[in-house]
Each structure stands twice: as C-alpha cells, then as structure tokens.
PDB file of N, CA and C in Angstrom:
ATOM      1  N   UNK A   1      45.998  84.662   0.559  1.00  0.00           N
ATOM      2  CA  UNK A   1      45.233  83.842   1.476  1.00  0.00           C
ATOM      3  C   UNK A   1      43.759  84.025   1.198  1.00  0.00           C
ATOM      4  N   UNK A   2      43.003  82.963   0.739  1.00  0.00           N
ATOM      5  CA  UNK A   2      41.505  82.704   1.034  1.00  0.00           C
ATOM      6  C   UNK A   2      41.007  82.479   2.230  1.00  0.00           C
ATOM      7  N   UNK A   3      40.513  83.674   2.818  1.00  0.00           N
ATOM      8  CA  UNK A   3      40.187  83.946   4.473  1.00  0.00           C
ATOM      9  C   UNK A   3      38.199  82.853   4.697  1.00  0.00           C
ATOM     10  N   UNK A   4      37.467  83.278   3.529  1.00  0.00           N
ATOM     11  CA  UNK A   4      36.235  82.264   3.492  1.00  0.00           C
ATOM     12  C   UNK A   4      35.769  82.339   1.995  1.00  0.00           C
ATOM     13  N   UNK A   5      34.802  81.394   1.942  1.00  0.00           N
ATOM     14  CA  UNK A   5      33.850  81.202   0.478  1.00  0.00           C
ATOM     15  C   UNK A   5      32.707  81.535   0.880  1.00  0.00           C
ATOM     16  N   UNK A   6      32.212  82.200   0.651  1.00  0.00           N
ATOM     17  CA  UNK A   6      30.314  82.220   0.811  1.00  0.00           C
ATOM     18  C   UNK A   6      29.684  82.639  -0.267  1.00  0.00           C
ATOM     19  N   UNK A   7      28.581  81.377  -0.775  1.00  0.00           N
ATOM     20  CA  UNK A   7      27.706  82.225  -2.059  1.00  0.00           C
ATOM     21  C   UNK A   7      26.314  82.680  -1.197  1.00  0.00           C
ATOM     22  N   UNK A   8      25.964  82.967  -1.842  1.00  0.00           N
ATOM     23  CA  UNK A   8      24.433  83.774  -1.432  1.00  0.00           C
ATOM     24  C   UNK A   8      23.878  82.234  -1.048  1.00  0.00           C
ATOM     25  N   UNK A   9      22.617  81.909  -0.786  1.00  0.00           N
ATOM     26  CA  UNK A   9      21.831  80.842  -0.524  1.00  0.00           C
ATOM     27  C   UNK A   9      21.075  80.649  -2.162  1.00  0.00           C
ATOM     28  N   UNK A  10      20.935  81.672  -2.829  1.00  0.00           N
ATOM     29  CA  UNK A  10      19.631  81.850  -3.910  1.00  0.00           C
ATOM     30  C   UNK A  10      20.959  81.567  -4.940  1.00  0.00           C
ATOM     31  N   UNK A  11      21.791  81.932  -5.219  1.00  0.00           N
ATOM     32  CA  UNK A  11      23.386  81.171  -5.629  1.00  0.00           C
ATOM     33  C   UNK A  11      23.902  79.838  -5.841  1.00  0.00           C
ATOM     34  N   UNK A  12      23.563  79.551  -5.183  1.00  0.00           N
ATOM     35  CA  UNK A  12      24.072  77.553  -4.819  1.00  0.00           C
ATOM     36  C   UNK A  12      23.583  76.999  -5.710  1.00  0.00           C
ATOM     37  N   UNK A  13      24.704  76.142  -5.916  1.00  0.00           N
ATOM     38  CA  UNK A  13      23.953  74.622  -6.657  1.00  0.00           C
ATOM     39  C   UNK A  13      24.377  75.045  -8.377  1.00  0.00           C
ATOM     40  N   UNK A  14      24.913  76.678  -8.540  1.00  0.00           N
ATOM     41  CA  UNK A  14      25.379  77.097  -9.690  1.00  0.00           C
ATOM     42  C   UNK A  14      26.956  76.553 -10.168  1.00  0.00           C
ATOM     43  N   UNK A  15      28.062  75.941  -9.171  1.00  0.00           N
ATOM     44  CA  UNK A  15      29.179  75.966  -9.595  1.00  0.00           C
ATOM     45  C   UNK A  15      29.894  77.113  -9.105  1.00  0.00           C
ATOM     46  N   UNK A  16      29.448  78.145  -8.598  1.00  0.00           N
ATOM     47  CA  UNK A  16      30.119  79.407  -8.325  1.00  0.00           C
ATOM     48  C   UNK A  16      31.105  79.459  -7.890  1.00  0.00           C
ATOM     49  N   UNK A  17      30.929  78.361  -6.676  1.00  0.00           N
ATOM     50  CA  UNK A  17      31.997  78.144  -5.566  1.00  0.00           C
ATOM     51  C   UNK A  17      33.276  77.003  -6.456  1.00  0.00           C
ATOM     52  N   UNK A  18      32.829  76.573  -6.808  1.00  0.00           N
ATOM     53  CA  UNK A  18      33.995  75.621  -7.827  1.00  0.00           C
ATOM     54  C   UNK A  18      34.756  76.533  -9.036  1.00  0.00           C
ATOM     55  N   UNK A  19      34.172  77.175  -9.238  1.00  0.00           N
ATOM     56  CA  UNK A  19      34.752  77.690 -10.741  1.00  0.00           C
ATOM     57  C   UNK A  19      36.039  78.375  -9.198  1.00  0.00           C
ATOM     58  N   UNK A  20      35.393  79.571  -8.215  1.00  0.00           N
ATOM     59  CA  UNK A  20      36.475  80.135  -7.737  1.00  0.00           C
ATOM     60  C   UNK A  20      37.094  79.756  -7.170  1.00  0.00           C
ATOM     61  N   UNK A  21      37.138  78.593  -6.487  1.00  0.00           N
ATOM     62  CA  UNK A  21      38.250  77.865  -6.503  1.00  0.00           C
ATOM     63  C   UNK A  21      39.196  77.267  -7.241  1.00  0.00           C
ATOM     64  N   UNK A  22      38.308  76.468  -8.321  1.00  0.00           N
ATOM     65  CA  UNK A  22      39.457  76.356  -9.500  1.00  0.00           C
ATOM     66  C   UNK A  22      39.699  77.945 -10.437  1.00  0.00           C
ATOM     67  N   UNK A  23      40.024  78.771 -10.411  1.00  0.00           N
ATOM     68  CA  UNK A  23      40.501  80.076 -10.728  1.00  0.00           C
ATOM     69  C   UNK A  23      41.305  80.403  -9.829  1.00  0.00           C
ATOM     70  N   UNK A  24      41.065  80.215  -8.512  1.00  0.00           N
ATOM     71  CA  UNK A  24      42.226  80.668  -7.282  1.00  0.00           C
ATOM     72  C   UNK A  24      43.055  79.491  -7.659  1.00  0.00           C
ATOM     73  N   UNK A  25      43.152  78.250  -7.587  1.00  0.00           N
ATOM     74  CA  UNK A  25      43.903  76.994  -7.954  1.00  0.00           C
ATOM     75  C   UNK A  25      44.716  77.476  -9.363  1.00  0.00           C
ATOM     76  N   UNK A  26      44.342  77.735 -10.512  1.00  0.00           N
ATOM     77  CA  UNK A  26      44.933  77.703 -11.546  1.00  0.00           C
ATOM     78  C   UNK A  26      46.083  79.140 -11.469  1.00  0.00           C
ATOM     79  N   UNK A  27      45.646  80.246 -10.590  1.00  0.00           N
ATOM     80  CA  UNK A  27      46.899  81.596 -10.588  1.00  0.00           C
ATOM     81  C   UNK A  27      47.545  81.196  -9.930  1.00  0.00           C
ATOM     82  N   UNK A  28      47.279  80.136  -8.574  1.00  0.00           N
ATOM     83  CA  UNK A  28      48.499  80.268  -7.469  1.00  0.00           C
ATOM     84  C   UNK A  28      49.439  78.582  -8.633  1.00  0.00           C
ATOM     85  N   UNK A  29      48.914  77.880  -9.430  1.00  0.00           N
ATOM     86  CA  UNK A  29      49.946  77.292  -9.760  1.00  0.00           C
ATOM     87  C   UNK A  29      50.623  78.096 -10.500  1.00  0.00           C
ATOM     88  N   UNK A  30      50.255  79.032 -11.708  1.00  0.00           N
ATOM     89  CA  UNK A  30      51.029  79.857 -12.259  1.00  0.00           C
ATOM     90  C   UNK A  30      52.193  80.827 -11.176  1.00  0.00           C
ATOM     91  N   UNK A  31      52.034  81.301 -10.271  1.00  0.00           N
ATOM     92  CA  UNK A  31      52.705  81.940  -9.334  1.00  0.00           C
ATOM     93  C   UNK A  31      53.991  80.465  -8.740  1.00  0.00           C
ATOM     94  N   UNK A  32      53.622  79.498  -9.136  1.00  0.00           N
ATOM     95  CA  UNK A  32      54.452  78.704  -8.462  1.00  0.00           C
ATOM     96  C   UNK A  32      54.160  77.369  -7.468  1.00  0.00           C
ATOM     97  N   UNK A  33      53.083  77.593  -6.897  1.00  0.00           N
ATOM     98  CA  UNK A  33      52.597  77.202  -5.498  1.00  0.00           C
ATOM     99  C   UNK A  33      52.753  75.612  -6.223  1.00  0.00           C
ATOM    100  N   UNK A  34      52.753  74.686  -4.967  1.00  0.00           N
ATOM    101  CA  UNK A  34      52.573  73.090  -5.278  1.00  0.00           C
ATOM    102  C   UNK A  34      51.166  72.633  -4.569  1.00  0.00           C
ATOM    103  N   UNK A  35      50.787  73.250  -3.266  1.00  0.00           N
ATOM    104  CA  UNK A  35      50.051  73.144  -2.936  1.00  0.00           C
ATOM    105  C   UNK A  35      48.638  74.320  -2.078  1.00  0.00           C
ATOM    106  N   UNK A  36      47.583  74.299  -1.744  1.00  0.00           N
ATOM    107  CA  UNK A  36      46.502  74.803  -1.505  1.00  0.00           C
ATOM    108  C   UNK A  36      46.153  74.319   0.065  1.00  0.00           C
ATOM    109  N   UNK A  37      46.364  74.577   1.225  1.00  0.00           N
ATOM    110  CA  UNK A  37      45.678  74.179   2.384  1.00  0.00           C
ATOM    111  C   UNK A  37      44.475  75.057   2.790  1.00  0.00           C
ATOM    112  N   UNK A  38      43.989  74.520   3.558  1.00  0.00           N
ATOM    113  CA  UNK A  38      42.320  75.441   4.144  1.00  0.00           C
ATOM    114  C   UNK A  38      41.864  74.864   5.224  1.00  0.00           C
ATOM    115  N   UNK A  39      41.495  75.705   6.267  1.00  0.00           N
ATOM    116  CA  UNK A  39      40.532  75.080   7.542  1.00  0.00           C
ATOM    117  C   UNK A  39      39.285  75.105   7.023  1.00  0.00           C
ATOM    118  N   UNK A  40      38.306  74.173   7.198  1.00  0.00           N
ATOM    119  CA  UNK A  40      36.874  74.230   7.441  1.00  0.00           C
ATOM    120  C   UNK A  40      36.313  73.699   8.595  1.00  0.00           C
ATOM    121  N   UNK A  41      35.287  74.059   8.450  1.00  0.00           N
ATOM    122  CA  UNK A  41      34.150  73.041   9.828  1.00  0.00           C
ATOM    123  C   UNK A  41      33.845  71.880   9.256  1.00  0.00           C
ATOM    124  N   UNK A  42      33.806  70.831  10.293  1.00  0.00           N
ATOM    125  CA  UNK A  42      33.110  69.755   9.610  1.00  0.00           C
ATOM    126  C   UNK A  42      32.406  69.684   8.562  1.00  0.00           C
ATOM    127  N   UNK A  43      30.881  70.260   8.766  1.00  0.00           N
ATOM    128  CA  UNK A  43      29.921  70.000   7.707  1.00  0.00           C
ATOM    129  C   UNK A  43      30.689  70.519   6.260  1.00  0.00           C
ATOM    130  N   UNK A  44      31.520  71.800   5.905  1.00  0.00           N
ATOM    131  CA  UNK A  44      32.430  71.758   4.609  1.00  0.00           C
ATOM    132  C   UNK A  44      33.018  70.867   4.518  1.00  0.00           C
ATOM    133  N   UNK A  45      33.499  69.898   4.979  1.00  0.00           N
ATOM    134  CA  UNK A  45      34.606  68.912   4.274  1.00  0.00           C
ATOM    135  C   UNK A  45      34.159  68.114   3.018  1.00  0.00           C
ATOM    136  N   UNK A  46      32.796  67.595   2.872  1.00  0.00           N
ATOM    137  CA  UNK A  46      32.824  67.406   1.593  1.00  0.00           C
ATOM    138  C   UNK A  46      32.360  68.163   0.582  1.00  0.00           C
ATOM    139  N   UNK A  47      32.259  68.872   0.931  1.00  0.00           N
ATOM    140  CA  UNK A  47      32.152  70.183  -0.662  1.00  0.00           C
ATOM    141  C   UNK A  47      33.603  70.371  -0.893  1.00  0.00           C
ATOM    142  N   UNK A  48      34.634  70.802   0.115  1.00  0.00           N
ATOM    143  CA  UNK A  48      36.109  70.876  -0.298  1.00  0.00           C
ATOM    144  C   UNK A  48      36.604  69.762  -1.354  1.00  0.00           C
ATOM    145  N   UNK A  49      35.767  68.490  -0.865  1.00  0.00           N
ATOM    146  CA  UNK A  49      36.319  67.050  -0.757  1.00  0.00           C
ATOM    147  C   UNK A  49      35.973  67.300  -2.367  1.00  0.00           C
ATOM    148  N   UNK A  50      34.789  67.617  -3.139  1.00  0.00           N
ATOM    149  CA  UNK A  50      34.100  67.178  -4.634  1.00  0.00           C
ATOM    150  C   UNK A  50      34.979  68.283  -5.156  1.00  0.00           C
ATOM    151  N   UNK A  51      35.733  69.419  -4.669  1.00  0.00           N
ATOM    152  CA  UNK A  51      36.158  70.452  -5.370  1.00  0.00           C
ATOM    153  C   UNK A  51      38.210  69.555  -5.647  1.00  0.00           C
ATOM    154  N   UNK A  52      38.675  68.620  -4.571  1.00  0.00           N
ATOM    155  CA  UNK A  52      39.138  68.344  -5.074  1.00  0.00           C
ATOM    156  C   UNK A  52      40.290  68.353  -4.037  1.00  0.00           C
ATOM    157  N   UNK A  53      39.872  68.569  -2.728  1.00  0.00           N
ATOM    158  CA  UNK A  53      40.648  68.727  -1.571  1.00  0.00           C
ATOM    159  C   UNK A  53      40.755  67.438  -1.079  1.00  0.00           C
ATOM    160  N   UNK A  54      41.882  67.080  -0.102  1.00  0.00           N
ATOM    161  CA  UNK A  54      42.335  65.619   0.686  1.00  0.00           C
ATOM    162  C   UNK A  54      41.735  66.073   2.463  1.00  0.00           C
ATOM    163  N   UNK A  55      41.572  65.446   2.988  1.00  0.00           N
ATOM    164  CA  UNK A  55      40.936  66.128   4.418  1.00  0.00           C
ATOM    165  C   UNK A  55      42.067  65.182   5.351  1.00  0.00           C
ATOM    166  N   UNK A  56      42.841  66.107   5.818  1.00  0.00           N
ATOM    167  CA  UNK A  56      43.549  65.636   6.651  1.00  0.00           C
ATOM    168  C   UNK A  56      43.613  65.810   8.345  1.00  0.00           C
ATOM    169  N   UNK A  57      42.462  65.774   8.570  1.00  0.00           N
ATOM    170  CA  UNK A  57      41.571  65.713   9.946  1.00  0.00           C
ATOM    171  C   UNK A  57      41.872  66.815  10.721  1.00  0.00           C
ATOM    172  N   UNK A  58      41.819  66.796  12.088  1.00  0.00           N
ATOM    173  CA  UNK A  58      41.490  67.956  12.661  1.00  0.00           C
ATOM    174  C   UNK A  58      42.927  68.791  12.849  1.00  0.00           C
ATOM    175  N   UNK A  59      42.695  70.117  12.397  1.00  0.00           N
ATOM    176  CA  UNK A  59      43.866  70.731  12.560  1.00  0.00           C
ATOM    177  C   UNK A  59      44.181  71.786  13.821  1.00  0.00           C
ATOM    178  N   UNK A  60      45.214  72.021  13.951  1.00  0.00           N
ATOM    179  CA  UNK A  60      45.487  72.917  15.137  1.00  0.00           C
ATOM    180  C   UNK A  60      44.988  74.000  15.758  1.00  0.00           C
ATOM    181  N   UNK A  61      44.696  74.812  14.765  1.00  0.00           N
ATOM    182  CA  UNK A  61      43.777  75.921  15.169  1.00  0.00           C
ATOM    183  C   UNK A  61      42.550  75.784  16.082  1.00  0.00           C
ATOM    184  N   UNK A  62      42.629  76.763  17.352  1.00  0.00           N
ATOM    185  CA  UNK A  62      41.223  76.607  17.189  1.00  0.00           C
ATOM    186  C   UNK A  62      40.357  78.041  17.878  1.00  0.00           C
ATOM    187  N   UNK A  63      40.935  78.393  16.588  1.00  0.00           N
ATOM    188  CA  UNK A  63      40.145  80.258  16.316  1.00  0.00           C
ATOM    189  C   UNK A  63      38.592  80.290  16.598  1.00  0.00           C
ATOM    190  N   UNK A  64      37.996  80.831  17.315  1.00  0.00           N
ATOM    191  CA  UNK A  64      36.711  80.846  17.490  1.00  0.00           C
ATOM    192  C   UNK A  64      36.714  79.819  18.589  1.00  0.00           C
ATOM    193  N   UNK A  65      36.989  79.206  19.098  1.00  0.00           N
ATOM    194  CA  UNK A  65      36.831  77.814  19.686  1.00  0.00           C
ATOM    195  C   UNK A  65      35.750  77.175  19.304  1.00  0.00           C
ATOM    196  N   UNK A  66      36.042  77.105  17.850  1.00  0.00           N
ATOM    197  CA  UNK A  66      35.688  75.699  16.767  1.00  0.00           C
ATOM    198  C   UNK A  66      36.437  74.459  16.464  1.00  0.00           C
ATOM    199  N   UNK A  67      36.343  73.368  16.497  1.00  0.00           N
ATOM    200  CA  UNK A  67      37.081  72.609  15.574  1.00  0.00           C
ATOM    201  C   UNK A  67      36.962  72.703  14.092  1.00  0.00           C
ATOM    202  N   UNK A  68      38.234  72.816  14.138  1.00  0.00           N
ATOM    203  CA  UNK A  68      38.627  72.790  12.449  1.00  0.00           C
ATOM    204  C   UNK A  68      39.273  71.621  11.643  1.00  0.00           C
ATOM    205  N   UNK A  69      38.750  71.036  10.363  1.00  0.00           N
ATOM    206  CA  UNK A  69      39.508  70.552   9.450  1.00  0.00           C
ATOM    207  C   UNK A  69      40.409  70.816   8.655  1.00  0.00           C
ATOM    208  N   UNK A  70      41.823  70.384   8.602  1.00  0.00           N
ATOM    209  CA  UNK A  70      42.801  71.066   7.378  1.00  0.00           C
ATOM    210  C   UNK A  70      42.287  70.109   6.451  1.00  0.00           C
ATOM    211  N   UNK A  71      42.204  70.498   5.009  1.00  0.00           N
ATOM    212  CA  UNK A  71      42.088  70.543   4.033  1.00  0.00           C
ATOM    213  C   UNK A  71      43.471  71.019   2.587  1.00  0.00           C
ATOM    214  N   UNK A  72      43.913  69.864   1.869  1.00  0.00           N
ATOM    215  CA  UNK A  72      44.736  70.048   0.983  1.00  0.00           C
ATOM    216  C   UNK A  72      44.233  70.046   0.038  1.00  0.00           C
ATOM    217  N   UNK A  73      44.977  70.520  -1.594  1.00  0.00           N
ATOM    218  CA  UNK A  73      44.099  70.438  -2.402  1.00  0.00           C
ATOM    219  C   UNK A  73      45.953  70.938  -3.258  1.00  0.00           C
ATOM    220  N   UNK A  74      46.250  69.753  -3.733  1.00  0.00           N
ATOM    221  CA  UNK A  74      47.593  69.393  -4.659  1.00  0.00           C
ATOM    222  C   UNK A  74      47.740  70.575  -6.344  1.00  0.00           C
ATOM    223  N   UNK A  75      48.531  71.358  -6.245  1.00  0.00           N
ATOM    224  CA  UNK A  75      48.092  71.894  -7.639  1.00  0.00           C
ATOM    225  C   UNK A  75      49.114  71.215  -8.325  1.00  0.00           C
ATOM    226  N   UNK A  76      49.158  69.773  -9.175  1.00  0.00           N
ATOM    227  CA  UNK A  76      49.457  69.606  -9.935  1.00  0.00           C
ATOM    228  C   UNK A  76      49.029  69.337 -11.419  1.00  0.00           C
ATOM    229  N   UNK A  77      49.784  69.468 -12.799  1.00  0.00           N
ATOM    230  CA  UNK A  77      49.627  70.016 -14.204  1.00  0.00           C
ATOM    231  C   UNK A  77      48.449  69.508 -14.323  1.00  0.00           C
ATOM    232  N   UNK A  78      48.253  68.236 -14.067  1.00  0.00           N
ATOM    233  CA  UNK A  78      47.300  67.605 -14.411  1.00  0.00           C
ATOM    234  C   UNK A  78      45.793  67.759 -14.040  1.00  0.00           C
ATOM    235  N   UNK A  79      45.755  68.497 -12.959  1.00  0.00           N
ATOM    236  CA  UNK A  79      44.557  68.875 -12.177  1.00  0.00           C
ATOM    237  C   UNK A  79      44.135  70.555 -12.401  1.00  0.00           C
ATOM    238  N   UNK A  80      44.980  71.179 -12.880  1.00  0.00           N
ATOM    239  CA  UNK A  80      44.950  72.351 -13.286  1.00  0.00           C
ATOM    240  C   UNK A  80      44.412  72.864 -14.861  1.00  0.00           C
ATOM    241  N   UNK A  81      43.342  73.744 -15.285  1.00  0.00           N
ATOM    242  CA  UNK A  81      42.929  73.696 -16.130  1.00  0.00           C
ATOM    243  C   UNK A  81      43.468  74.771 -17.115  1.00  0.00           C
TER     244      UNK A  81
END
C-alpha cells in the first residue's frame, strides 16, 4: 500500500513523482496486480490524472473528515514500461 507521495517543494516539476509511480506500477504488475486504486483530495486529481489515473469521483472514505477522490490507474502490458 502507497499510504502518500510528497516531493520536497525545491523537487517538483523534476518527474520524481512520476518515475515513482511508474516504478510502483511496473513491480505491482510483475507481482500480478491488474489494477492500482488511490484516494486523493481534490486539488491531486489531475496530477494522478497526467500520471495516468481514471478519477472515479468521490469515494467513501472519509478519514480526516476530508473528501476524497478514488483514483484508478489500469496496469495493463501496454502501459507498463
């Protein structure tokens, strides 16, 4: 389980956050997995969205008493590097 992402602020804008996601994406297809879900807050949904995630609106949780977005993100051959 990927509990959060955070790069530094002085970090950003490098890819950091994409490469580790696609690296977490490429072991869990090797392990098997078909798919990747994730809560975010609103304002993440489109960074999930350019990394390659489907936003499938507000999800159940509501840890913190935040609203949350679920977030999919398909590991199939083709999307996997």
């Amino acid at each position: 389980m990927l509990l959060g992402l955070d790069v530094l602020p002085e970090y950003r804008g490098q890819g950091l956050a994409r490469e580790l996601v696609e690296q977490y994406a490429a072991r869990e297809h090797k392990n098997g997995r078909q798919r990747m879900l994730l809560t975010c807050l609103k304002e993440k949904v489109g960074m999930y969205q350019k990394f390659g995630f489907w936003d499938r609106g507000i999800a159940d949780s509501i840890w913190g008493g935040k609203i949350w977005n679920e977030m999919v993100y398909f590991l199939e051959e083709s999307d996997i590097r």
